[in-house]
C-alpha atoms as a PDB file:
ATOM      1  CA  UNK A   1     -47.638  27.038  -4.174  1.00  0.00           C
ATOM      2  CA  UNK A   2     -48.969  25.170  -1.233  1.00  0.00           C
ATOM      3  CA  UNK A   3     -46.952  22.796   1.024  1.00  0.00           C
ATOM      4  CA  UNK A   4     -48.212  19.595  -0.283  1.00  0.00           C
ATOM      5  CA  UNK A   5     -48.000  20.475  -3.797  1.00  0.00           C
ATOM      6  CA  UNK A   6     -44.082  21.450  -3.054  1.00  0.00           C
ATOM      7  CA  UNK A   7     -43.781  18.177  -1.129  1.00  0.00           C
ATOM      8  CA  UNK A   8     -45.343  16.570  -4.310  1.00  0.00           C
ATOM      9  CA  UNK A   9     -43.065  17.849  -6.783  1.00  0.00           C
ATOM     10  CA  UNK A  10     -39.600  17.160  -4.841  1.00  0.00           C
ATOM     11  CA  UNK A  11     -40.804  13.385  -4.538  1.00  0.00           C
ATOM     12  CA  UNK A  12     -41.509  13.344  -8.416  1.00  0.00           C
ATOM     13  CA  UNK A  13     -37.805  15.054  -8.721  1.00  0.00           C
ATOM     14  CA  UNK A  14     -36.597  12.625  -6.786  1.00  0.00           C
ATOM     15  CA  UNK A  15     -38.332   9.574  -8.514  1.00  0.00           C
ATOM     16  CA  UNK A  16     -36.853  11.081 -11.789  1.00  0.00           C
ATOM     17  CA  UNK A  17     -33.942  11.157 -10.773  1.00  0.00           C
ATOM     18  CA  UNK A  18     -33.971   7.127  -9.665  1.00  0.00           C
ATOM     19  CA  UNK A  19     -35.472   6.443 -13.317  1.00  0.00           C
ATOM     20  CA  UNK A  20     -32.415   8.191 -14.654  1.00  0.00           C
ATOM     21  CA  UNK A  21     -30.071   6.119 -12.328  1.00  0.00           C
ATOM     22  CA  UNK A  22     -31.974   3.641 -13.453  1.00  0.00           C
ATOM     23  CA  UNK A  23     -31.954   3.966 -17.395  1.00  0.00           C
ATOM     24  CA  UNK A  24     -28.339   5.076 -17.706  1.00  0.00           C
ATOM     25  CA  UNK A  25     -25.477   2.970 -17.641  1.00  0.00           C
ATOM     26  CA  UNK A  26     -24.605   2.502 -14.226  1.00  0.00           C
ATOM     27  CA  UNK A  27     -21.638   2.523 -11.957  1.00  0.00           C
ATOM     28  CA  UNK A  28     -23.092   0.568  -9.611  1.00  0.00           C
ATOM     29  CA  UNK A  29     -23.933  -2.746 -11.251  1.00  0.00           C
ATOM     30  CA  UNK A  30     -20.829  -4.613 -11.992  1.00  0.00           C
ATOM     31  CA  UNK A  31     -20.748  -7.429 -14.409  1.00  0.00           C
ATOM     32  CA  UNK A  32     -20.300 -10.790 -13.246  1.00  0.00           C
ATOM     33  CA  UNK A  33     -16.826 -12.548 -14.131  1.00  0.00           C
ATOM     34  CA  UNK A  34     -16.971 -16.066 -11.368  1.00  0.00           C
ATOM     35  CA  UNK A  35     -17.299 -18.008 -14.321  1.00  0.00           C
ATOM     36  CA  UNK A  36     -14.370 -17.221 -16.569  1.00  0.00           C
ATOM     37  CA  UNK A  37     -11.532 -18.843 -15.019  1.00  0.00           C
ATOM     38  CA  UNK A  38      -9.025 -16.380 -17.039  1.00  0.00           C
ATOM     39  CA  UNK A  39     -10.237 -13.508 -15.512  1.00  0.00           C
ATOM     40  CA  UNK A  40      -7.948 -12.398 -12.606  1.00  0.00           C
ATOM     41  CA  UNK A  41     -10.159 -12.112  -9.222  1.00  0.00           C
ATOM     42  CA  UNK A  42      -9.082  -9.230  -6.644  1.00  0.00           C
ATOM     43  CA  UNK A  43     -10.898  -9.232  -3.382  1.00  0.00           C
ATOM     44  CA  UNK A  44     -11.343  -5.619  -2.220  1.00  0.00           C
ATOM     45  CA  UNK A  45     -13.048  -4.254   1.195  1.00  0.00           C
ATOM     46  CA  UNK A  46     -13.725  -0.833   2.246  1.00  0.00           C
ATOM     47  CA  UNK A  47     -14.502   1.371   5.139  1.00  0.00           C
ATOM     48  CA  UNK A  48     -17.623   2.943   3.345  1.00  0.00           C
ATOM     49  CA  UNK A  49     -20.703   1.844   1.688  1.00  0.00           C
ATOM     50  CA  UNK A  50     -20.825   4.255  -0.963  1.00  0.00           C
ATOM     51  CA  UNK A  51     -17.357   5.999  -2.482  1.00  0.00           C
ATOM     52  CA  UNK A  52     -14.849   3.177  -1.887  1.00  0.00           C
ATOM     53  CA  UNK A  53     -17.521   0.910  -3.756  1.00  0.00           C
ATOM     54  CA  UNK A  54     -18.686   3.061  -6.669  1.00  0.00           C
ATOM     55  CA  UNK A  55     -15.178   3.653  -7.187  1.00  0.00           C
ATOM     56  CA  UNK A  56     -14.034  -0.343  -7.239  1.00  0.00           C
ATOM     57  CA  UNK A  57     -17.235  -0.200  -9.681  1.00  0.00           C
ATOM     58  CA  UNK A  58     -16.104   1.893 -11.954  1.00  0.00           C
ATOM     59  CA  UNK A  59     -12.745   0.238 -12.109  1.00  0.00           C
ATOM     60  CA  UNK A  60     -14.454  -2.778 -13.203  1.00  0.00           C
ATOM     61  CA  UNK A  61     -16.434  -1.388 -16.070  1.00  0.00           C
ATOM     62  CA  UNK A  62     -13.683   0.501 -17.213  1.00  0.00           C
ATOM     63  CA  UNK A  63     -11.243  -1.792 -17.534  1.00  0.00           C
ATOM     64  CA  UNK A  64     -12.447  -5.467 -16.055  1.00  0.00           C
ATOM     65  CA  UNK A  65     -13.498  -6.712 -19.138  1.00  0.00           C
ATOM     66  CA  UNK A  66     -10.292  -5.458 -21.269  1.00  0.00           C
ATOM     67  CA  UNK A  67      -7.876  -5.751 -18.566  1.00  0.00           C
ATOM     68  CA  UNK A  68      -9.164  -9.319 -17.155  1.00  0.00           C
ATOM     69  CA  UNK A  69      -9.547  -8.619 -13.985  1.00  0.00           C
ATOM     70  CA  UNK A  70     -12.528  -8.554 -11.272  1.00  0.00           C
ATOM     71  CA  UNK A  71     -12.752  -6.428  -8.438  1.00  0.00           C
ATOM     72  CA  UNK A  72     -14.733  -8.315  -6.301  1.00  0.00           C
ATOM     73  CA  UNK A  73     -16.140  -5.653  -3.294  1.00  0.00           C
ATOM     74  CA  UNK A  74     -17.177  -6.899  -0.361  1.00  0.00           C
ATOM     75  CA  UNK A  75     -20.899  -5.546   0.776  1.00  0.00           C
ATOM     76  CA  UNK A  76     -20.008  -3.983   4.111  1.00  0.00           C
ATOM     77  CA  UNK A  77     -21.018  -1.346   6.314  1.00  0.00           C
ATOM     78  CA  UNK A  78     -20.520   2.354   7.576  1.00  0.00           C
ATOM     79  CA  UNK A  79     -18.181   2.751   9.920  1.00  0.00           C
ATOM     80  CA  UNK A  80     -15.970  -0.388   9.349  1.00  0.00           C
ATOM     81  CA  UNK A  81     -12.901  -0.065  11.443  1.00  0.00           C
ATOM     82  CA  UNK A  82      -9.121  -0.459   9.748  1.00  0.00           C
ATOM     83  CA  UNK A  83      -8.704  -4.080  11.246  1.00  0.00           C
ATOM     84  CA  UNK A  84     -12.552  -5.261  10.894  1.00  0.00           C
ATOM     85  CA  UNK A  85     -11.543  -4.057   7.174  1.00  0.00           C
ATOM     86  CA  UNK A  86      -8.994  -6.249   7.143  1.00  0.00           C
ATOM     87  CA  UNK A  87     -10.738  -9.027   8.762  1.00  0.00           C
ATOM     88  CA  UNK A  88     -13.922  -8.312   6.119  1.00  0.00           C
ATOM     89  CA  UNK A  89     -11.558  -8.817   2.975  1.00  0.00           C
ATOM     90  CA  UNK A  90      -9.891 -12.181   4.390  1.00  0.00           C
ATOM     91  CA  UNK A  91     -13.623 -13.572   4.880  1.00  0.00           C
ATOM     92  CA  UNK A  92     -14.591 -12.456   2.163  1.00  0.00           C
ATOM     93  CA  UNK A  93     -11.632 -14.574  -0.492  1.00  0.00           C
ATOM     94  CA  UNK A  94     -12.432 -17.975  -1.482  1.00  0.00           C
ATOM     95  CA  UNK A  95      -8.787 -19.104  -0.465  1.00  0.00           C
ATOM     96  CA  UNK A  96      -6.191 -17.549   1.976  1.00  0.00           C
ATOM     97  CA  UNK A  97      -3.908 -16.930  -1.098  1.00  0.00           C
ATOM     98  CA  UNK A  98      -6.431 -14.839  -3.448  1.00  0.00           C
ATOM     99  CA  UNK A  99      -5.371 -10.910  -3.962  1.00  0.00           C
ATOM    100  CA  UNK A 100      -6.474  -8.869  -1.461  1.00  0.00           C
ATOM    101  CA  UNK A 101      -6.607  -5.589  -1.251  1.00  0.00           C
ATOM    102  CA  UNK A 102      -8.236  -3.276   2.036  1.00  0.00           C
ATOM    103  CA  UNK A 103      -9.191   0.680   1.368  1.00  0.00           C
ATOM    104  CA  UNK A 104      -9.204   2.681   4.705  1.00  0.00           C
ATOM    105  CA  UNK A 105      -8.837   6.238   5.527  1.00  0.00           C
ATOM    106  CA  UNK A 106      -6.512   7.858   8.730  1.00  0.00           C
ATOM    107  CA  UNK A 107      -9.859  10.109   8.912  1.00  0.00           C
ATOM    108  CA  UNK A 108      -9.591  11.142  13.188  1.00  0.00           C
ATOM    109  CA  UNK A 109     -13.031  11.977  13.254  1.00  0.00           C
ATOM    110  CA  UNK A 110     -13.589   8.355  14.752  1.00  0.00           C
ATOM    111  CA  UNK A 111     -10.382   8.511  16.593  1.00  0.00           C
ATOM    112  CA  UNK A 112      -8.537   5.302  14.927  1.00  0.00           C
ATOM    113  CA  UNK A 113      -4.748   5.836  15.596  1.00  0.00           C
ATOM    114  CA  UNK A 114      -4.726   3.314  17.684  1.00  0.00           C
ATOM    115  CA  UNK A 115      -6.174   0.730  15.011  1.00  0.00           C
ATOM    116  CA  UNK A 116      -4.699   1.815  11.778  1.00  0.00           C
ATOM    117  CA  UNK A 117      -1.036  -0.072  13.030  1.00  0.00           C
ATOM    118  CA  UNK A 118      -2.651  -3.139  14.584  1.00  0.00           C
ATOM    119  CA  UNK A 119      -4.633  -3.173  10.937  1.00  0.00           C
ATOM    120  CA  UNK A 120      -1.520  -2.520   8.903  1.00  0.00           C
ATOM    121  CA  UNK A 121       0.374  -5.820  10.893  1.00  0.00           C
ATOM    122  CA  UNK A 122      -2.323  -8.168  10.458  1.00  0.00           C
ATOM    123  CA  UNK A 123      -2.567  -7.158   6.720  1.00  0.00           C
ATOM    124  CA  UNK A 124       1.096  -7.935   6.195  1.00  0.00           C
ATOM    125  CA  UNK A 125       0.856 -10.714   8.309  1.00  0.00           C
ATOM    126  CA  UNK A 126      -2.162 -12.391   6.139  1.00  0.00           C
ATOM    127  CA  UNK A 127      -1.353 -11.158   3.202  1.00  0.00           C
ATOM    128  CA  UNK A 128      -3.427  -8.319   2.462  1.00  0.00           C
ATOM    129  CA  UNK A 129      -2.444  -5.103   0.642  1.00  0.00           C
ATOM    130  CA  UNK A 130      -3.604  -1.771   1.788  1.00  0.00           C
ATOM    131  CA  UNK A 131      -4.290   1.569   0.072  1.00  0.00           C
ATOM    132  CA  UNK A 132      -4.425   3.646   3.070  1.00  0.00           C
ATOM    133  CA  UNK A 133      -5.287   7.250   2.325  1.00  0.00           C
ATOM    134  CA  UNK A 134      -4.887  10.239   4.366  1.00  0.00           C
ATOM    135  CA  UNK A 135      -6.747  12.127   5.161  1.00  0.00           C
ATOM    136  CA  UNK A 136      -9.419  10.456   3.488  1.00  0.00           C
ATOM    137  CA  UNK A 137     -10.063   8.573   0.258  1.00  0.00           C
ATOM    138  CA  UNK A 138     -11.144  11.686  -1.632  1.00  0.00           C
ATOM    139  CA  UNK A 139      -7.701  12.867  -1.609  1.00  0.00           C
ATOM    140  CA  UNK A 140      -7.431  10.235  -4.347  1.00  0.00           C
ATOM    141  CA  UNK A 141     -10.181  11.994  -6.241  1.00  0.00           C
ATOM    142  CA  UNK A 142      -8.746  15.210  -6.376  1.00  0.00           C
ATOM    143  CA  UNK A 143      -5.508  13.912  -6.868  1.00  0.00           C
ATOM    144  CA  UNK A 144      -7.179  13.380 -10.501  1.00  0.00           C
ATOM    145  CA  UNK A 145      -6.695  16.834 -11.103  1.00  0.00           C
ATOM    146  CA  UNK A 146      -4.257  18.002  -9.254  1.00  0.00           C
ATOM    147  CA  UNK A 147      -1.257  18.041  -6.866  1.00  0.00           C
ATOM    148  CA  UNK A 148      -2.195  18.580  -2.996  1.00  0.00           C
ATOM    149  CA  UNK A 149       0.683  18.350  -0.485  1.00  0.00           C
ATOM    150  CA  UNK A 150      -0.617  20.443   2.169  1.00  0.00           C
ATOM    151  CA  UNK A 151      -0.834  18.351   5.642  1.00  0.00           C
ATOM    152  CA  UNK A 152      -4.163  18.374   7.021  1.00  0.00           C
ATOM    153  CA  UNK A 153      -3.872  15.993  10.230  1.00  0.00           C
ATOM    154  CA  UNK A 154      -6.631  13.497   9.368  1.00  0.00           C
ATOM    155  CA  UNK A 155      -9.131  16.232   8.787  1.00  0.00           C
ATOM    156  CA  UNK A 156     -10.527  15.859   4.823  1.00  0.00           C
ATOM    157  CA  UNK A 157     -12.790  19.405   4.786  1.00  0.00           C
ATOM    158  CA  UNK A 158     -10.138  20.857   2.810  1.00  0.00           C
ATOM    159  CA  UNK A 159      -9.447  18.357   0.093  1.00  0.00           C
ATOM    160  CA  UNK A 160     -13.100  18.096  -0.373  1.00  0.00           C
ATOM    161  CA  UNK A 161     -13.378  21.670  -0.511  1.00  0.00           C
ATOM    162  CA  UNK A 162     -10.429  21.398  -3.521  1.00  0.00           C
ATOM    163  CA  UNK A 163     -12.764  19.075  -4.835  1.00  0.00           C
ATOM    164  CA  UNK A 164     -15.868  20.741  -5.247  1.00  0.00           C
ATOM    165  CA  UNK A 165     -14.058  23.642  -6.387  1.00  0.00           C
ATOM    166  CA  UNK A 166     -11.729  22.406  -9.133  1.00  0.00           C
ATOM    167  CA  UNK A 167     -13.365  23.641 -12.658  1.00  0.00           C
ATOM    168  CA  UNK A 168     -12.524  20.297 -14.001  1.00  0.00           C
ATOM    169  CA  UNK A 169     -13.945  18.234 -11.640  1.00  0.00           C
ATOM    170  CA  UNK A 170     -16.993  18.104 -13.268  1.00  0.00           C
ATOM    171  CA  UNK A 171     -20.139  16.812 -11.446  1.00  0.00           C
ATOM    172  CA  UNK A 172     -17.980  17.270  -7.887  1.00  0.00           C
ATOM    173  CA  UNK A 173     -19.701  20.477  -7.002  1.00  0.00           C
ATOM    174  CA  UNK A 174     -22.133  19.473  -4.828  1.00  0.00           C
ATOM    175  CA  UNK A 175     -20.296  16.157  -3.358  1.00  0.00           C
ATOM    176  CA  UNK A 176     -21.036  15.141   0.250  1.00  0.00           C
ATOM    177  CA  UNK A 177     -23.209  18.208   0.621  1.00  0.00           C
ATOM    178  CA  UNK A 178     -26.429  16.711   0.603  1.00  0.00           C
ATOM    179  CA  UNK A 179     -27.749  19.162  -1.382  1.00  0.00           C
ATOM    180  CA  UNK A 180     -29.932  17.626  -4.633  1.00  0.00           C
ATOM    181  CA  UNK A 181     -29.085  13.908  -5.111  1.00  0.00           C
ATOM    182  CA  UNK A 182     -25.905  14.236  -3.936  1.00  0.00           C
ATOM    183  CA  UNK A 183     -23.873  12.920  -0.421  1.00  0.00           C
ATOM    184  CA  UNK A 184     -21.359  10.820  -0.924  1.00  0.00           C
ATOM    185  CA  UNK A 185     -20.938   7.795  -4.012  1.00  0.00           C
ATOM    186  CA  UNK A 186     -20.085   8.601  -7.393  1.00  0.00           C
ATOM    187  CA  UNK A 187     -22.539   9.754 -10.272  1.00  0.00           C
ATOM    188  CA  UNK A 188     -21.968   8.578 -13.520  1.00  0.00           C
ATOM    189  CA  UNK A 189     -21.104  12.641 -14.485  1.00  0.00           C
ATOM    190  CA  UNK A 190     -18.426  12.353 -11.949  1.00  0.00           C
ATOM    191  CA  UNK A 191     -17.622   8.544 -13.164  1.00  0.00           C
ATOM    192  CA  UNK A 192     -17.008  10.034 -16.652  1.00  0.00           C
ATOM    193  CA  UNK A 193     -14.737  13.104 -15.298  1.00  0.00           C
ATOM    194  CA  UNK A 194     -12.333  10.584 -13.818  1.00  0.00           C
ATOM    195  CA  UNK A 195     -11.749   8.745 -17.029  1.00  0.00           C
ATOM    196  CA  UNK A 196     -10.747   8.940 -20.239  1.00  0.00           C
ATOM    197  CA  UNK A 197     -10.093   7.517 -23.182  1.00  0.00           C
ATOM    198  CA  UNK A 198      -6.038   7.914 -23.000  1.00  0.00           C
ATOM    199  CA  UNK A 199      -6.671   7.371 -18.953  1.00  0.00           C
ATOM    200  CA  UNK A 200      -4.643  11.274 -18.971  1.00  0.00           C
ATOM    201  CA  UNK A 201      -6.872  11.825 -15.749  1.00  0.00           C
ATOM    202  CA  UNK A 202      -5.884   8.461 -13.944  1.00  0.00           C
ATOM    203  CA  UNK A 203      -1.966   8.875 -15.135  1.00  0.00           C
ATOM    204  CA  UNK A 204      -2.209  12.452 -13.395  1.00  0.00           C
ATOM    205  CA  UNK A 205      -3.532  10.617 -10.090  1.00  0.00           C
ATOM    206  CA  UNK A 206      -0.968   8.294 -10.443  1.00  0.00           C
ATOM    207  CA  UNK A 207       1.747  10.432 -10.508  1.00  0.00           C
ATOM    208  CA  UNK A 208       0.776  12.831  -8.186  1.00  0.00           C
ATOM    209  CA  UNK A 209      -0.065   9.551  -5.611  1.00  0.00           C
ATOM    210  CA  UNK A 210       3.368   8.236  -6.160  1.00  0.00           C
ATOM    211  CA  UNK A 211       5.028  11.985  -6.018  1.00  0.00           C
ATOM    212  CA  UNK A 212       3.861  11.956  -2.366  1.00  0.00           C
ATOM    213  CA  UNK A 213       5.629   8.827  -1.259  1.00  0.00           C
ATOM    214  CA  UNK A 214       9.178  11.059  -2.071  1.00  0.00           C
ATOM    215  CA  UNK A 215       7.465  13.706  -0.354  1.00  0.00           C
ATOM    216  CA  UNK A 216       6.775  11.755   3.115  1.00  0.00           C
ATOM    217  CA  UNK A 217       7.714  13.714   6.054  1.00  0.00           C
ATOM    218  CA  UNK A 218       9.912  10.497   7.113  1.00  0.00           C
ATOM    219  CA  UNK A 219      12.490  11.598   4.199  1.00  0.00           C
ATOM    220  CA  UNK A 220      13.886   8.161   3.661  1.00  0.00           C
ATOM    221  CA  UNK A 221      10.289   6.727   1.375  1.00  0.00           C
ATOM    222  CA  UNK A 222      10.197   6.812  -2.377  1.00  0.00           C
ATOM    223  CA  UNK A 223       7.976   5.774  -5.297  1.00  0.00           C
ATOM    224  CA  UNK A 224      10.332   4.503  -7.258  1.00  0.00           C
ATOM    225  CA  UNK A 225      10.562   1.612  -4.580  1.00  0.00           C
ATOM    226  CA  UNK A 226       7.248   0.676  -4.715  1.00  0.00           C
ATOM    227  CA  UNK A 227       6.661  -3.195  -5.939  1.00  0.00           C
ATOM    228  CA  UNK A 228       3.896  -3.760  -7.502  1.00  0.00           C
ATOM    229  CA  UNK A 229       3.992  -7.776  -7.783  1.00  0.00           C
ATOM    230  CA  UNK A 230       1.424  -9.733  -6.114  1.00  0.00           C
ATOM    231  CA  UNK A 231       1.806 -10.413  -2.551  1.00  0.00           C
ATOM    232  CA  UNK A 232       3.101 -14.676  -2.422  1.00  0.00           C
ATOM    233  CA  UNK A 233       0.917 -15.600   0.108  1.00  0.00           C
ATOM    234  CA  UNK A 234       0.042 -15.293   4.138  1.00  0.00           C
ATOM    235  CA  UNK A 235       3.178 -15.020   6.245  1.00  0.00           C
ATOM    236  CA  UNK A 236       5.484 -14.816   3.316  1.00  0.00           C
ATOM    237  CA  UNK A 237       6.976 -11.315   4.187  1.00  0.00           C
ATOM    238  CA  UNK A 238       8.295  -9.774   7.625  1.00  0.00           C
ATOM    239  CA  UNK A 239       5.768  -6.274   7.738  1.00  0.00           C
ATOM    240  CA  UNK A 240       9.184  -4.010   6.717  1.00  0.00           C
ATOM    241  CA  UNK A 241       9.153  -6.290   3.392  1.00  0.00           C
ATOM    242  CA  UNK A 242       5.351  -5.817   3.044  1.00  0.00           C
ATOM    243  CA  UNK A 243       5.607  -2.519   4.115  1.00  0.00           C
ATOM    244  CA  UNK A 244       8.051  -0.769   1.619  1.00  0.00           C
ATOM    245  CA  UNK A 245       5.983  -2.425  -1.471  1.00  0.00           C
ATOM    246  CA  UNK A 246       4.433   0.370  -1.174  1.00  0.00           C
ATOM    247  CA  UNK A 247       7.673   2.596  -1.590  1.00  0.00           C
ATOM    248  CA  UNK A 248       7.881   4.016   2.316  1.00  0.00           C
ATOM    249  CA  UNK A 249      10.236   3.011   4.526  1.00  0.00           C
ATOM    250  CA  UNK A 250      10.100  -0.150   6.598  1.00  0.00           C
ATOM    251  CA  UNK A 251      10.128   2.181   9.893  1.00  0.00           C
ATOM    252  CA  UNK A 252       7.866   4.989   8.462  1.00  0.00           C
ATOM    253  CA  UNK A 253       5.111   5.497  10.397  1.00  0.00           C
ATOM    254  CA  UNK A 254       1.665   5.223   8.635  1.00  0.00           C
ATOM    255  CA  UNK A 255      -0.189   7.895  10.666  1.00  0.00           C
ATOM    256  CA  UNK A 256       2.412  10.387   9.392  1.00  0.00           C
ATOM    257  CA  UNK A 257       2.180  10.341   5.962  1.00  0.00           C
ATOM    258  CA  UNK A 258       0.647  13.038   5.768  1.00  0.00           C
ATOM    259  CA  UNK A 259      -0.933  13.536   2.803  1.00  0.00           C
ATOM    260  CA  UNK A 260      -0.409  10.236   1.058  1.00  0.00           C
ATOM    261  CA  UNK A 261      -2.599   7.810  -1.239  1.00  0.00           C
ATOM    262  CA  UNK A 262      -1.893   4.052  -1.903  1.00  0.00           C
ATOM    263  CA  UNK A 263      -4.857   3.912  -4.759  1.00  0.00           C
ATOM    264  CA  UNK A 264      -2.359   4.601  -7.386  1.00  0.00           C
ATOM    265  CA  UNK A 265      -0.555   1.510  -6.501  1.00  0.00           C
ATOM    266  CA  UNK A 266      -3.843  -0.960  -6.916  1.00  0.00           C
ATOM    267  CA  UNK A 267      -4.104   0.249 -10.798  1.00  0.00           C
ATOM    268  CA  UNK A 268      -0.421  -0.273 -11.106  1.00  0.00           C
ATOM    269  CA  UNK A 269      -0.168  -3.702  -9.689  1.00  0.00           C
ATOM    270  CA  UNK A 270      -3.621  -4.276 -11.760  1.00  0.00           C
ATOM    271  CA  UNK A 271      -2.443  -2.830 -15.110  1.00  0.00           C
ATOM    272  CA  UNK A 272      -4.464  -0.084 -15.875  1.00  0.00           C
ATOM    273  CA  UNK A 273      -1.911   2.077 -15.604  1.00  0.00           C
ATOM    274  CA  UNK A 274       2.257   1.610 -15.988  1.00  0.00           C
ATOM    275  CA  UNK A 275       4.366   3.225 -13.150  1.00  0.00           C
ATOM    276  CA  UNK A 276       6.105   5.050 -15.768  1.00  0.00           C
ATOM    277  CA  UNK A 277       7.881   8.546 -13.741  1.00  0.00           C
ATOM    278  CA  UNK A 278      10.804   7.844 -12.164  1.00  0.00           C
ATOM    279  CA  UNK A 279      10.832  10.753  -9.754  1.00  0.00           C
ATOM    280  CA  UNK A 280      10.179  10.121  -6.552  1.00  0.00           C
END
């Protein structure tokens, strides 16, 4: 086969494979809920431009329209520090009391110890909540189908390994690999491996999640101390009270919890799934 008929053929694959983005039902094009004043409007910024928002995505088709709520993401994007996070998610609510919620990694690649605390105190100070992950946000993936406690120091190659590898992660195998149509974002294979009908997959992530706030290398954090109500408003809580909502201590610090996820606590607070273990 010659050169251009091999270049011909991987553009056609690759148009086909946009048609069947296309036809199928997508992840990526979330239903708009402004109008309907009963439906319950979360404000939600990321670090990335693909996961962290195919993710929020799929949240919303899933449950949005039973659960009557609206993840509203903010378009962002690559490379977003913790605080401009922060700062993207405030700009982004129509009032300073609207839900907010920021999703950011402790990822060192970009070096951001010295950001993730300054980002963490102006959250609690304006009334943001955070789902910090570390390593990296795909911990919360593979938290889907299993436990992972071992402590990787910000670096994510092996829970993406765990990923890939798991036998019921379907449609993970190739993920951030760039092989075939695949870096990072979420297909609608992998969008139907993380839920199910009796959300068993997203009850598994949520326990595991909240199993690793006992398991924080502080030793005085727990899930069952996590609260789960909706933040009052700016400059309501001191950052220890903002801080132990999510179940660590008020002196734990956040670069240590290592490896921790505060995605389970967004569907808690948000209903799709109860915080029903009690270990912790």
């Amino acid at each position: 086969m010659s050169r251009g008929q091999q270049n011909r053929n991987q553009q056609g694959s690759r148009r086909r494979r946009r048609r069947d983005w296309e036809a199928a039902p997508s992840v990526r094009r979330p239903s708009q809920f402004y109008g309907d004043e009963s439906r319950r409007i979360v404000y939600v910024a990321g670090e990335g431009q693909k996961t962290e928002r195919d993710y929020v995505t799929l949240l919303n088709h899933a449950y949005g329209e039973r659960g009557k709520f609206f993840l509203n993401f903010a378009e962002t994007r690559k490379g977003l520090r913790p605080t401009e996070v922060v700062d993207l998610v405030r700009a982004s609510a129509s009032d300073p009391g609207d839900e907010k919620w920021a999703l950011f990694d402790r990822d060192t690649l970009d070096n951001r110890d010295q950001d993730i605390p300054e980002a963490m105190r102006d959250a609690a100070r304006y009334g943001v909540q955070v789902a910090l992950s570390h390593p990296s946000f795909e911990l919360w993936l593979l938290l889907h189908f299993q436990q992972f406690t071992g402590q990787e120091g910000g670096i994510s190659d092996t829970v993406v390994q765990r990923l890939r590898a798991h036998r019921e992660a379907k449609g993970f195998e190739n993920y951030d690999t760039g092989s075939g149509d695949q870096g990072k974002g979420i297909t609608e294979e992998q969008a139907r491996t993380l839920t199910d009908p009796d959300k068993r997959r997203e009850r598994t992530a949520v326990r595991n999640a909240r199993k690793l706030v006992g398991m924080c290398a502080h030793g005085g954090c727990s899930g069952r101390d996590a609260d789960h109500s909706v933040i009052p408003g700016p400059g309501t809580e001191t950052y220890e009270q903002w801080t132990r909502r999510s179940g660590h201590a008020a002196n734990c610090d956040p670069l240590k919890r290592d490896p921790s996820s505060d995605v389970w606590r967004l569907l808690v607070q948000l209903g799709i799934v109860e915080d029903e273990t009690r270990g912790g």
